[in-house]
Protein backbone atom coordinates (compact mmCIF):
# COMPACT_ATOMS: atom_id res chain seq x y z
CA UNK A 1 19.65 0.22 -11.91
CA UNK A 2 21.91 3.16 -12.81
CA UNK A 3 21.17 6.88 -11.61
CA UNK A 4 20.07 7.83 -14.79
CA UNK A 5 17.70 5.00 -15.31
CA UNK A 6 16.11 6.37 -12.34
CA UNK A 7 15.88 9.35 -13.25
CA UNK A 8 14.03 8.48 -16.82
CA UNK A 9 11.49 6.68 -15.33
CA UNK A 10 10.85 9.09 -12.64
CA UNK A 11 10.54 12.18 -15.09
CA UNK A 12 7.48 10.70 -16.20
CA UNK A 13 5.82 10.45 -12.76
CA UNK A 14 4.24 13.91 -12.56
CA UNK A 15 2.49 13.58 -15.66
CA UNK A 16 0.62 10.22 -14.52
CA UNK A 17 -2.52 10.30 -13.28
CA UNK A 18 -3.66 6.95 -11.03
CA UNK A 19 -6.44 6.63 -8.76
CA UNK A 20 -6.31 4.24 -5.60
CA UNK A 21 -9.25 1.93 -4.57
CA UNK A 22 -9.79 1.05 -0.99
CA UNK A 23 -10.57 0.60 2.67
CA UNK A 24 -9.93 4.62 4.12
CA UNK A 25 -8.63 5.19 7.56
CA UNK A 26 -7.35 7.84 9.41
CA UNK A 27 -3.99 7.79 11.55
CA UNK A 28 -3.54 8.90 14.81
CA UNK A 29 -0.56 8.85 17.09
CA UNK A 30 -0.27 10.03 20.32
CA UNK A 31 3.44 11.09 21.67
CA UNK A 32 4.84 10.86 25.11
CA UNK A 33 7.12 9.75 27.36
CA UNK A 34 6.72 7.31 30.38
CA UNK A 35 7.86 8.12 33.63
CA UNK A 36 5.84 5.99 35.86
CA UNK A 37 3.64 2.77 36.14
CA UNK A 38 0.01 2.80 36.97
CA UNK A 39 -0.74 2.25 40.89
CA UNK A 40 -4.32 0.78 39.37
CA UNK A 41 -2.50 -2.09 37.03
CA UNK A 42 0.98 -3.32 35.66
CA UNK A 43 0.90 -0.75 33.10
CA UNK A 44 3.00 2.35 31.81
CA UNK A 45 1.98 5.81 32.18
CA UNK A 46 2.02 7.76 29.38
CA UNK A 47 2.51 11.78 29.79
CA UNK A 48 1.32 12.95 26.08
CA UNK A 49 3.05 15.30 24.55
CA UNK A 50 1.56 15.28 21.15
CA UNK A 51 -0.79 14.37 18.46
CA UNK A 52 -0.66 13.91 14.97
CA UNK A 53 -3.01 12.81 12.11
CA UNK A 54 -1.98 10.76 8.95
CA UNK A 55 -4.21 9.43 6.13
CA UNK A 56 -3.93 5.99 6.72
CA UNK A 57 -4.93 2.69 4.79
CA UNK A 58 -5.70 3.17 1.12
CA UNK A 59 -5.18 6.62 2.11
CA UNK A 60 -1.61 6.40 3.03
CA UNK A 61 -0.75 4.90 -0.68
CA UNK A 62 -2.34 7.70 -2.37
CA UNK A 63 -0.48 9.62 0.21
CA UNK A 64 2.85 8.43 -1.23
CA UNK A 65 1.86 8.73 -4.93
CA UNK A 66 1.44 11.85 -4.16
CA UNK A 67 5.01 12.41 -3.90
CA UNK A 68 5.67 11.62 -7.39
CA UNK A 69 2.37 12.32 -9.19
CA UNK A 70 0.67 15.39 -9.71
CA UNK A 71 -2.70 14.05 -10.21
CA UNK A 72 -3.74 11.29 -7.86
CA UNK A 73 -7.67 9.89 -6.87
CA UNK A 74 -9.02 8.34 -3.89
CA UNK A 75 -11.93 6.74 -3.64
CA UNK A 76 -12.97 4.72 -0.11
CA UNK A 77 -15.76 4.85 2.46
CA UNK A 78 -15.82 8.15 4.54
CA UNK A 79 -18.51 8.55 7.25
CA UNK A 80 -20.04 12.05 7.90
CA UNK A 81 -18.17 12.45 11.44
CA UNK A 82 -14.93 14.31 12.75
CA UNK A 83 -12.58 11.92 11.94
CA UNK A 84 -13.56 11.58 8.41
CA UNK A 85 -14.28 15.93 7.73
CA UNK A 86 -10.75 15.56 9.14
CA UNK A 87 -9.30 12.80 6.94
CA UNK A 88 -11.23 14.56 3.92
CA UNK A 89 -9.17 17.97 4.92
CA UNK A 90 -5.85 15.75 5.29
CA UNK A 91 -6.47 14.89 1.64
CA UNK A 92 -7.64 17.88 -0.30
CA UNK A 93 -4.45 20.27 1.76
CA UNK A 94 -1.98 16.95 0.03
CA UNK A 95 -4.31 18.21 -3.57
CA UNK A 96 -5.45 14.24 -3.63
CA UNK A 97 -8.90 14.38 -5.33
CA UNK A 98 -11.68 13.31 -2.99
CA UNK A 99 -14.47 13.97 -5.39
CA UNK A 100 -15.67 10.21 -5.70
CA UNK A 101 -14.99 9.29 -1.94
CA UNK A 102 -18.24 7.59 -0.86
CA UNK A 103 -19.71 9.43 1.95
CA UNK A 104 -22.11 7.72 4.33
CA UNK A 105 -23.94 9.00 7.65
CA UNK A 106 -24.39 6.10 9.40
CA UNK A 107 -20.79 5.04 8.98
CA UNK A 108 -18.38 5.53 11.63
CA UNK A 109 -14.65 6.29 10.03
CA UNK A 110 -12.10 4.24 10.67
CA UNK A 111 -9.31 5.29 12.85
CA UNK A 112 -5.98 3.51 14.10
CA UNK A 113 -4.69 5.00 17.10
CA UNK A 114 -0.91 4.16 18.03
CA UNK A 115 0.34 5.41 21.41
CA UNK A 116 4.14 5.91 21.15
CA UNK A 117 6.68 6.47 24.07
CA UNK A 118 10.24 7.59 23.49
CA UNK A 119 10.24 5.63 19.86
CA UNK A 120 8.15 2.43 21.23
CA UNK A 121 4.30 1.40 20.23
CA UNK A 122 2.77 1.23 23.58
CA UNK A 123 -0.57 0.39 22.32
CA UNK A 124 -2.66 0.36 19.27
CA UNK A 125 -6.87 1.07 19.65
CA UNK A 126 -8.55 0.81 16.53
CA UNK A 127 -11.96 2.27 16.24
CA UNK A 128 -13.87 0.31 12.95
CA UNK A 129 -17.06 -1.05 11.70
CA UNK A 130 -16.78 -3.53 8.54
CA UNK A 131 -19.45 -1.96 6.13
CA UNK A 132 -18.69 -2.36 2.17
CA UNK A 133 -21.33 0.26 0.04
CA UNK A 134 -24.57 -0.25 -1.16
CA UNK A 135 -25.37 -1.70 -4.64
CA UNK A 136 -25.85 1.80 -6.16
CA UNK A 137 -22.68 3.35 -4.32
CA UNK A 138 -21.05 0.57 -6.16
CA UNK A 139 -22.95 1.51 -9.17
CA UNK A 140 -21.72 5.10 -8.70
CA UNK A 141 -18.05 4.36 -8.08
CA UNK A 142 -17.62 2.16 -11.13
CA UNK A 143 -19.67 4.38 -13.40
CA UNK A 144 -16.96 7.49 -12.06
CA UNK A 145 -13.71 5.14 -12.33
CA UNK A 146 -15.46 3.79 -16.14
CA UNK A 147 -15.73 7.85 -16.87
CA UNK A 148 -12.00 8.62 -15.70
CA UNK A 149 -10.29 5.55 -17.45
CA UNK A 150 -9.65 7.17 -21.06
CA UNK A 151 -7.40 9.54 -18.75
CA UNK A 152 -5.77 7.68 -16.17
CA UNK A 153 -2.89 5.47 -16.20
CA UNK A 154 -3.51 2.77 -13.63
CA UNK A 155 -5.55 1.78 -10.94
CA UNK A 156 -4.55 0.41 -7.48
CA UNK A 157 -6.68 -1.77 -5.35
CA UNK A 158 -5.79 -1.68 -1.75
CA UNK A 159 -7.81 -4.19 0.74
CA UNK A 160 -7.11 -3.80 4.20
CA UNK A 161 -10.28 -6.43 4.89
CA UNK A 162 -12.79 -3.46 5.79
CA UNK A 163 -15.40 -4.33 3.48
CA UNK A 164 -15.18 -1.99 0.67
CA UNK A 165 -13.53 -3.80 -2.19
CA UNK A 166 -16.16 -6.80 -3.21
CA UNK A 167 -15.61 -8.82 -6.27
CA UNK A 168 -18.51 -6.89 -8.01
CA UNK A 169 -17.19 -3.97 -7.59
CA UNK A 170 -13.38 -5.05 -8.81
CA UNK A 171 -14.15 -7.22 -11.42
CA UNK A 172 -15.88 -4.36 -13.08
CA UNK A 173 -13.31 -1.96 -12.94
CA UNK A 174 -10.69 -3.83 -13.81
CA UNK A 175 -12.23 -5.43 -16.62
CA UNK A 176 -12.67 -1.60 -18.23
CA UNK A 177 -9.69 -0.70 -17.14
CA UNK A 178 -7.94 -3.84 -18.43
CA UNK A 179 -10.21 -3.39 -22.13
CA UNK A 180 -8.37 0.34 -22.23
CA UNK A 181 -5.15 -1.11 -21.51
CA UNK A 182 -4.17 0.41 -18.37
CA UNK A 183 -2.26 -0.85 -15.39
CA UNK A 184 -4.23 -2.43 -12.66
CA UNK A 185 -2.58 -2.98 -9.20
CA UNK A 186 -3.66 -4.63 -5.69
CA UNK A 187 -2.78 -5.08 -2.48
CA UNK A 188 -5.03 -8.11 -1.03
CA UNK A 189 -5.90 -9.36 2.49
CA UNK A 190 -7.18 -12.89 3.17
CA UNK A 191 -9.57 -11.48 5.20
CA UNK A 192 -11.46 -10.41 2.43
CA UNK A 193 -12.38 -13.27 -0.59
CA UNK A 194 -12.39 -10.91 -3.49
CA UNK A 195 -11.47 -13.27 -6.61
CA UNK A 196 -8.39 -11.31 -7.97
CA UNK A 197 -8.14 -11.85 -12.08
CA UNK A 198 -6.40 -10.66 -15.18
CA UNK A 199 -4.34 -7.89 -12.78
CA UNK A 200 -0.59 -6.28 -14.25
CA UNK A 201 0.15 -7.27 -10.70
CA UNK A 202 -0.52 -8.39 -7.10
CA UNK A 203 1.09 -7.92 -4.24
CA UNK A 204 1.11 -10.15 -1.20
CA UNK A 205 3.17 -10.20 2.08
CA UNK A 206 4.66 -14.06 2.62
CA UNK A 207 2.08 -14.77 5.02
CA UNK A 208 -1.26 -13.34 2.73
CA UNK A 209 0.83 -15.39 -0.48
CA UNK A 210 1.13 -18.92 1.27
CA UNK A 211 -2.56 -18.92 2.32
CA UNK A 212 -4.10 -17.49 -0.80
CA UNK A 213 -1.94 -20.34 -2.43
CA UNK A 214 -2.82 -22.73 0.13
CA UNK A 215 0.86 -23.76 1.07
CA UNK A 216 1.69 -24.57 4.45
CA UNK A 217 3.95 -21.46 5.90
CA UNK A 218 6.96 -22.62 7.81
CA UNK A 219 9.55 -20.95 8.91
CA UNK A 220 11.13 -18.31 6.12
CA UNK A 221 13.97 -20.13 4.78
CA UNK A 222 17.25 -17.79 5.13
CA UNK A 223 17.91 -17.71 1.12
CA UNK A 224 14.81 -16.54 -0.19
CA UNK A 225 16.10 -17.52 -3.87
CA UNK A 226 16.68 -20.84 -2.57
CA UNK A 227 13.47 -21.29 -0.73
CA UNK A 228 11.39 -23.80 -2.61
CA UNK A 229 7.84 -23.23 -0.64
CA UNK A 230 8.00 -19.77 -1.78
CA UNK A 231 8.78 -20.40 -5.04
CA UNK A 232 6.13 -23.10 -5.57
CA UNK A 233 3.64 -20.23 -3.79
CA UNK A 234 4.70 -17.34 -6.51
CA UNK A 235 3.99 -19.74 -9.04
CA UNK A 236 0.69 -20.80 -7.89
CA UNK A 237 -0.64 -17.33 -7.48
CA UNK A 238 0.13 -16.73 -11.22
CA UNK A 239 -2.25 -19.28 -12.42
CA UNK A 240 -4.09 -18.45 -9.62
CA UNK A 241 -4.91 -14.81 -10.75
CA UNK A 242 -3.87 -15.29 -13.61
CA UNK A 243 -2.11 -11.87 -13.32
CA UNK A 244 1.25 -10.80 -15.38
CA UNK A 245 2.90 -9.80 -12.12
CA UNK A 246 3.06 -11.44 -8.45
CA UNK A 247 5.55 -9.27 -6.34
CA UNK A 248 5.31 -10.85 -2.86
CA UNK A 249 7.47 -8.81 0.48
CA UNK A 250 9.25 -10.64 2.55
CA UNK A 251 9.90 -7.96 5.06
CA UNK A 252 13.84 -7.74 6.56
CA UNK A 253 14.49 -10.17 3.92
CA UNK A 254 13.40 -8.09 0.58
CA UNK A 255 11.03 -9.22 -2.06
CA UNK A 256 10.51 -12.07 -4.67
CA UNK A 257 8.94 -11.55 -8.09
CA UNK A 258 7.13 -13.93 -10.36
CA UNK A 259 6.25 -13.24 -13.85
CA UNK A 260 5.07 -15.02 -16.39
CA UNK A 261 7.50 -16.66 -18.81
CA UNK A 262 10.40 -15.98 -16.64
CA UNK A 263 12.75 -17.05 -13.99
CA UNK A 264 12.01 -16.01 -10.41
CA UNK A 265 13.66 -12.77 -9.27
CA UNK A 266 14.59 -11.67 -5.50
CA UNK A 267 15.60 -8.58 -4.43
CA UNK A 268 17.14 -8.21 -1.08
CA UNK A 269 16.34 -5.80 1.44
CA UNK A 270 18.43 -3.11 1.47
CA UNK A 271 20.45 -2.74 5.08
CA UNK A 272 18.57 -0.29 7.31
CA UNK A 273 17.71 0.65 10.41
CA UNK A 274 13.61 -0.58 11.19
CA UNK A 275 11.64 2.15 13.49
CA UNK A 276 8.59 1.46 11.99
CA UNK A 277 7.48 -1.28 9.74
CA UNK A 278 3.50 0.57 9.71
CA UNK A 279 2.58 1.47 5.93
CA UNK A 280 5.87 -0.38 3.88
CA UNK A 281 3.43 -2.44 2.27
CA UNK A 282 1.60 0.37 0.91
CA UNK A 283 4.51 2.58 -0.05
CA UNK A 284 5.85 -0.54 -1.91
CA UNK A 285 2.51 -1.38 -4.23
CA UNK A 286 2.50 2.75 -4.84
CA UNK A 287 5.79 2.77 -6.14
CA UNK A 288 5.86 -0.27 -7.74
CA UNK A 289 2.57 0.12 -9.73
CA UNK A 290 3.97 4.21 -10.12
CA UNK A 291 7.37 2.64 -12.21
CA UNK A 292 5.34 0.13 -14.60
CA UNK A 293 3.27 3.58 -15.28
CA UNK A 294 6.45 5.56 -15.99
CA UNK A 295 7.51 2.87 -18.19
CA UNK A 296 9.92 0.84 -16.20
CA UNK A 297 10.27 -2.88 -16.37
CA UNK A 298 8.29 -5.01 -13.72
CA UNK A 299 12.11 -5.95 -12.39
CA UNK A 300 12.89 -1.93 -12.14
CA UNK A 301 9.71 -1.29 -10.51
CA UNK A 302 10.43 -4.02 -7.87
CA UNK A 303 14.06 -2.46 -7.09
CA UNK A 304 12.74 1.14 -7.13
CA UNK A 305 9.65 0.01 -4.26
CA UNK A 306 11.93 -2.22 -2.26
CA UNK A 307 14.33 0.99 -1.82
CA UNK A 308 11.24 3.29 -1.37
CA UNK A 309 10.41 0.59 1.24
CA UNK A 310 13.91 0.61 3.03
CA UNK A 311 13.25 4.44 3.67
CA UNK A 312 10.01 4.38 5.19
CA UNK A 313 10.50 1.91 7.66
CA UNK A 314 13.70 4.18 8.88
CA UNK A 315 11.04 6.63 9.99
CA UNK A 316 8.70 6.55 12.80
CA UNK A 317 4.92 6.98 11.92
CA UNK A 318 3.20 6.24 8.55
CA UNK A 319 5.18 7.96 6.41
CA UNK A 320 6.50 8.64 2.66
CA UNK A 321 9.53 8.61 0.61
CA UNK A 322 10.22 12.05 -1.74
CA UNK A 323 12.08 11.58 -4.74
CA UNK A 324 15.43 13.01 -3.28
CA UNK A 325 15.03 9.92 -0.57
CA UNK A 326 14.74 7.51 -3.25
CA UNK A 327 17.56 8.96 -5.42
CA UNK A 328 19.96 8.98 -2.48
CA UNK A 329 19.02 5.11 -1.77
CA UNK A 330 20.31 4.53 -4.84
CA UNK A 331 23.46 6.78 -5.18
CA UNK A 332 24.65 4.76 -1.49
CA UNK A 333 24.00 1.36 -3.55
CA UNK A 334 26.01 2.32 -6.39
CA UNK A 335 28.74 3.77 -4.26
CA UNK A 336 28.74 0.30 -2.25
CA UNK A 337 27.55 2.02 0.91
């Protein structure tokens, strides 16, 4: 895609307004350095040196629509404690409407705690309780979401297993949504049996793909275009879910998209150096489902998240790509860099 393709479809982002349907976490990593191992056990010392807090999950891909989009929704499970008056206030300072969040006492919010030393994971401690909402929260959010459709342009669902998407509740949002013609987007875990139908697109990893298609995962073969278990997976998961769209990553080796009517297409990963593969996934069904918005084909909105991809996992943390990230991706491509 040329520079001023790019910059065409991402005009339009600002204008959209999408809201993003999930499991909500909240981020924290811990900074140090190690100096020393423990006299009590065979393990590393680690002197912190900092904190920081990230809105993580479903959070974290509203997080990078946010980038592009001036109006963006979240709506997830929030307990009454710290972590989630914190996660809340991580939100509303990023102007990411919080309005429809769920909020429940006797839930505990999640958190994800990664202790990093001198650019390494050390450990990670997460702190969660698998709790999906009560018949009438459900009966809230989809009443709010059925309210807000006539105005928004597409809907993501992102299930990190938690317990907050259900079938009940997607099926009917995304049959409104779907009746009003708007783009519906997910992110699935096998963890989690929602029955995924009638979506613009889903997006699995290679390992959530084979096992939702029920095809033995080997080893990834080392030309994805060639691979014929992959292939035979994609096309599965189309009938499957009968979706438009099936955009599955393949981590250091790019993505492969499936579409109805047409030839497989693969996108390699563009060459870069990995610190952190934590939150690609999410920054590539944000960006992806944020191009079909602005217009762009399903094949333009696969190259535009695999290079929004390639820049997040060059940075350490959960993190985002800005627009000038994503434009520069490009301009090295076209210059052969």
């Amino acid at each position: 895609m040329d520079l001023t393709r790019l910059d065409q479809i991402l005009d339009r982002a600002s204008s959209r307004r999408i809201t993003v349907i999930g499991d909500l976490m909240l981020d924290e990593f811990v900074w140090g350095k190690v100096g020393r191992i423990s006299p009590e056990a065979p393990v590393p010392v680690v002197e912190v040196t900092g904190e920081s807090f990230y809105p993580g999950g479903a959070a974290n891909v509203v997080r990078n629509l946010r980038e592009f989009v001036d109006r963006v929704a979240i709506i997830g499970l929030l307990g009454k404690d710290r972590s989630g008056q914190q996660l809340r206030e991580l939100l509303s300072e990023q102007k990411i409407d919080t309005s429809n969040a769920v909020e429940e006492a006797t839930f505990h919010t999640i958190v994800k705690t990664r202790i990093i030393a001198r650019h390494q994971q050390v450990v990670r401690v997460d702190r969660e309780r698998f709790v999906g909402p009560s018949a009438s929260q459900i009966e809230e959010v989809v009443a709010a979401v059925r309210k807000n459709i006539p105005e928004t342009d597409a809907i993501i669902f992102e299930d990190y297993g938690k317990g907050f998407l259900s079938t009940e509740l997607v099926s009917q949002i995304a049959d409104a949504a779907r009746s009003a013609g708007k783009i519906v987007a997910a992110d699935p875990n096998p963890r989690n049996l929602v029955e995924w139908h009638g979506l613009t697109v889903i997006k699995p990893n290679r390992t959530e793909a084979f096992h939702a298609a029920g095809v033995p995962s080997g080893d990834p073969d080392t030309a994805p275009s060639q691979d014929a278990d992959l292939k035979r997976t994609g096309e599965t998961l189309l009938k499957k879910w009968e979706t438009e769209n099936v955009l599955i990553t393949l981590g250091e080796q790019g993505m492969m998209l499936f579409q109805k009517k047409e030839a497989p297409h693969y996108i390699p990963a563009k060459s870069q150096e990995v610190f952190d593969v934590s939150g690609a996934g999410d920054t590539a069904i944000a960006l992806f489902t944020l191009g079909l918005a602005c217009g762009a084909t399903p094949t333009e909105a696969a190259e535009i998240a695999n290079h929004a991809s390639a820049v997040v996992v060059s940075k350490l943390g959960t993190a985002t790509v800005t627009r000038d990230e994503l434009m520069a991706s490009f301009r090295e491509d076209s210059k052969g860099g």
